[in-house]
Protein backbone atom coordinates (compact mmCIF):
# COMPACT_ATOMS: atom_id res chain seq x y z
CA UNK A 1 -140.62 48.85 -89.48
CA UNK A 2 -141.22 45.95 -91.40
CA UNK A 3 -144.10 46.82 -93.39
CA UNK A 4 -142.88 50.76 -93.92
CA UNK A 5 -139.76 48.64 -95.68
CA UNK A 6 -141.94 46.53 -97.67
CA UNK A 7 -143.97 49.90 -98.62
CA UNK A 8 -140.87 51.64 -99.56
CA UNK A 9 -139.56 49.21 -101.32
CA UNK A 10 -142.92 48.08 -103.14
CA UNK A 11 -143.32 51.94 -104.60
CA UNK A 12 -140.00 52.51 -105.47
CA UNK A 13 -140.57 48.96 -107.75
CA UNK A 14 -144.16 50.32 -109.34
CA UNK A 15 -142.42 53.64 -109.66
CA UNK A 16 -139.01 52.38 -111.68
CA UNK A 17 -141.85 50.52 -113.57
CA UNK A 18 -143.79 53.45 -114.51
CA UNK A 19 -141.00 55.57 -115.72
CA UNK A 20 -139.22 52.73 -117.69
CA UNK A 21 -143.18 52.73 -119.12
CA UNK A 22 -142.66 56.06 -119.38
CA UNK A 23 -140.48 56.33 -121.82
CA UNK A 24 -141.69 53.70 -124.05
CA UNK A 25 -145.53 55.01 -124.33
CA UNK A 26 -144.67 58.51 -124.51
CA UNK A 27 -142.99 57.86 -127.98
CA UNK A 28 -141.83 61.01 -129.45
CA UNK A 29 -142.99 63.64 -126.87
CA UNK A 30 -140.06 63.09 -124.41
CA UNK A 31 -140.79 61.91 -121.15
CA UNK A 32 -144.60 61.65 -119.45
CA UNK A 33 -144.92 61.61 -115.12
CA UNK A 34 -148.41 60.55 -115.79
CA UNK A 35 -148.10 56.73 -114.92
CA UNK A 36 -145.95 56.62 -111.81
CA UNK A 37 -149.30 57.47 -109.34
CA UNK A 38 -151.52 55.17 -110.96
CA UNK A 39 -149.02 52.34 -111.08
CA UNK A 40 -148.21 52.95 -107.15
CA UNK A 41 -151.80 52.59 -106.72
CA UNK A 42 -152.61 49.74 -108.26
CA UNK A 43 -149.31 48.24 -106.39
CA UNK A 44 -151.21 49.11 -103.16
CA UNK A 45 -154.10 47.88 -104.15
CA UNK A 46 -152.30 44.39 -104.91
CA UNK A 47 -150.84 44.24 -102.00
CA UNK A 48 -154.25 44.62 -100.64
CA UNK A 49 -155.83 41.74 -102.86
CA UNK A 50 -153.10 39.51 -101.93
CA UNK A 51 -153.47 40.04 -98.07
CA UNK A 52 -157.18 39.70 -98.47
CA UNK A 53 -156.78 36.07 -100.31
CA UNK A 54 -154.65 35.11 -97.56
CA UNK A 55 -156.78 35.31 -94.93
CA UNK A 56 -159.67 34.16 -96.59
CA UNK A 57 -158.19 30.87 -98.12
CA UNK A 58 -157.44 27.91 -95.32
CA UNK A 59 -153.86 27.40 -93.90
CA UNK A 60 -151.99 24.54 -95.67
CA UNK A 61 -151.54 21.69 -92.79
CA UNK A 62 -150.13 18.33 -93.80
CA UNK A 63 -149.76 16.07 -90.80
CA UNK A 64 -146.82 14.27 -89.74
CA UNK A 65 -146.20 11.18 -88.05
CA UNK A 66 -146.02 12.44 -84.59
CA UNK A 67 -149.56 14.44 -84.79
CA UNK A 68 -152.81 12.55 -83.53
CA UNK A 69 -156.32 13.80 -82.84
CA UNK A 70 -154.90 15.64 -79.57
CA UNK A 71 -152.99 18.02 -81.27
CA UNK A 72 -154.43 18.23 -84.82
CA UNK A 73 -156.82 21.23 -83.78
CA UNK A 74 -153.80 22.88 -81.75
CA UNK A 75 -151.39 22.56 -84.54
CA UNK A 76 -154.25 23.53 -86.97
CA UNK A 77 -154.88 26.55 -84.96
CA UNK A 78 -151.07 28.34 -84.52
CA UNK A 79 -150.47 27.40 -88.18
CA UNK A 80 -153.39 29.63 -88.94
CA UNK A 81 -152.25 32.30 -86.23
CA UNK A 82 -149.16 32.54 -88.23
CA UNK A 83 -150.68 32.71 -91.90
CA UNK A 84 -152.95 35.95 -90.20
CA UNK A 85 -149.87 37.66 -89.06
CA UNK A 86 -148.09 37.37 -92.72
CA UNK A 87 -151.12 38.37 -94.04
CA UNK A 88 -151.96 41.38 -92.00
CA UNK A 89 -148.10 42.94 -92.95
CA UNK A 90 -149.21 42.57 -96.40
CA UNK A 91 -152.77 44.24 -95.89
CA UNK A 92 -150.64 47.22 -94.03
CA UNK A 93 -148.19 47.34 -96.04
CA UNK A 94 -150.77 48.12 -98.91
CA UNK A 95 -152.40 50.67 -97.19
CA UNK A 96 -149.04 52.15 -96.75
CA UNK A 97 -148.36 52.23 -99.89
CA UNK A 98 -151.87 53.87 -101.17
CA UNK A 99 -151.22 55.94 -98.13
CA UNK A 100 -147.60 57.45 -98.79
CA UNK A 101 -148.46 57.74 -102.56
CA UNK A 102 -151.68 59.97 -101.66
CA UNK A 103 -149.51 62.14 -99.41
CA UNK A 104 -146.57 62.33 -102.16
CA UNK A 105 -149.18 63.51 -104.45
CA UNK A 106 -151.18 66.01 -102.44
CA UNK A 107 -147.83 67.49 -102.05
CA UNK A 108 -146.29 67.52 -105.29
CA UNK A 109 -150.01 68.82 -106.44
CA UNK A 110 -149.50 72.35 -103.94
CA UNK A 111 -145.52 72.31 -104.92
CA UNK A 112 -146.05 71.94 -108.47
């Protein structure tokens, strides 16, 4: 439920974005549709990027005072546990996204 609200929320940003831009670039011709798929793409693919940086880079671990070389590996290991599962709602949450923009298309393509 999580990452559908994070979807939602992440087109209805790149879509508020590409109508504002909308109006701007079509100038005198009124009002153009043409950026709002692209720009909910590219918001997808972001998403993506961002989950895919996550799990590549290490997980940031600065020791305390009460860790020693018993539970340095343990502590090591949940933290990166934890970074995986923030990182894998962002890497669904893109495909979502590219997902639910595909199928609003496709539809608004046969409707249209």
């Amino acid at each position: 439920m999580k990452k559908l609200l994070i979807s939602l929320f992440a087109i209805l940003t790149a879509t508020i974005i590409a109508i504002i831009l909308g109006f701007f670039a079509s100038g005198d011709n009124g009002f153009s549709f043409a950026y709002i798929f692209p720009a909910n793409f590219l918001a997808g693919a972001i998403l993506i990027c961002i989950a895919l940086i996550r799990l590549i880079l290490p997980a940031n671990f600065k020791p305390d005072k009460l860790t020693d070389s018993s539970t340095l590996i343990e502590r090591q290991f949940d933290q990166r546990k934890e970074k995986q599962k923030k990182s894998q709602v962002f890497l669904f949450s893109g495909i979502l996204v590219i997902v639910i923009t595909g199928i609003v298309q496709l539809v608004l393509s046969w409707v249209v």
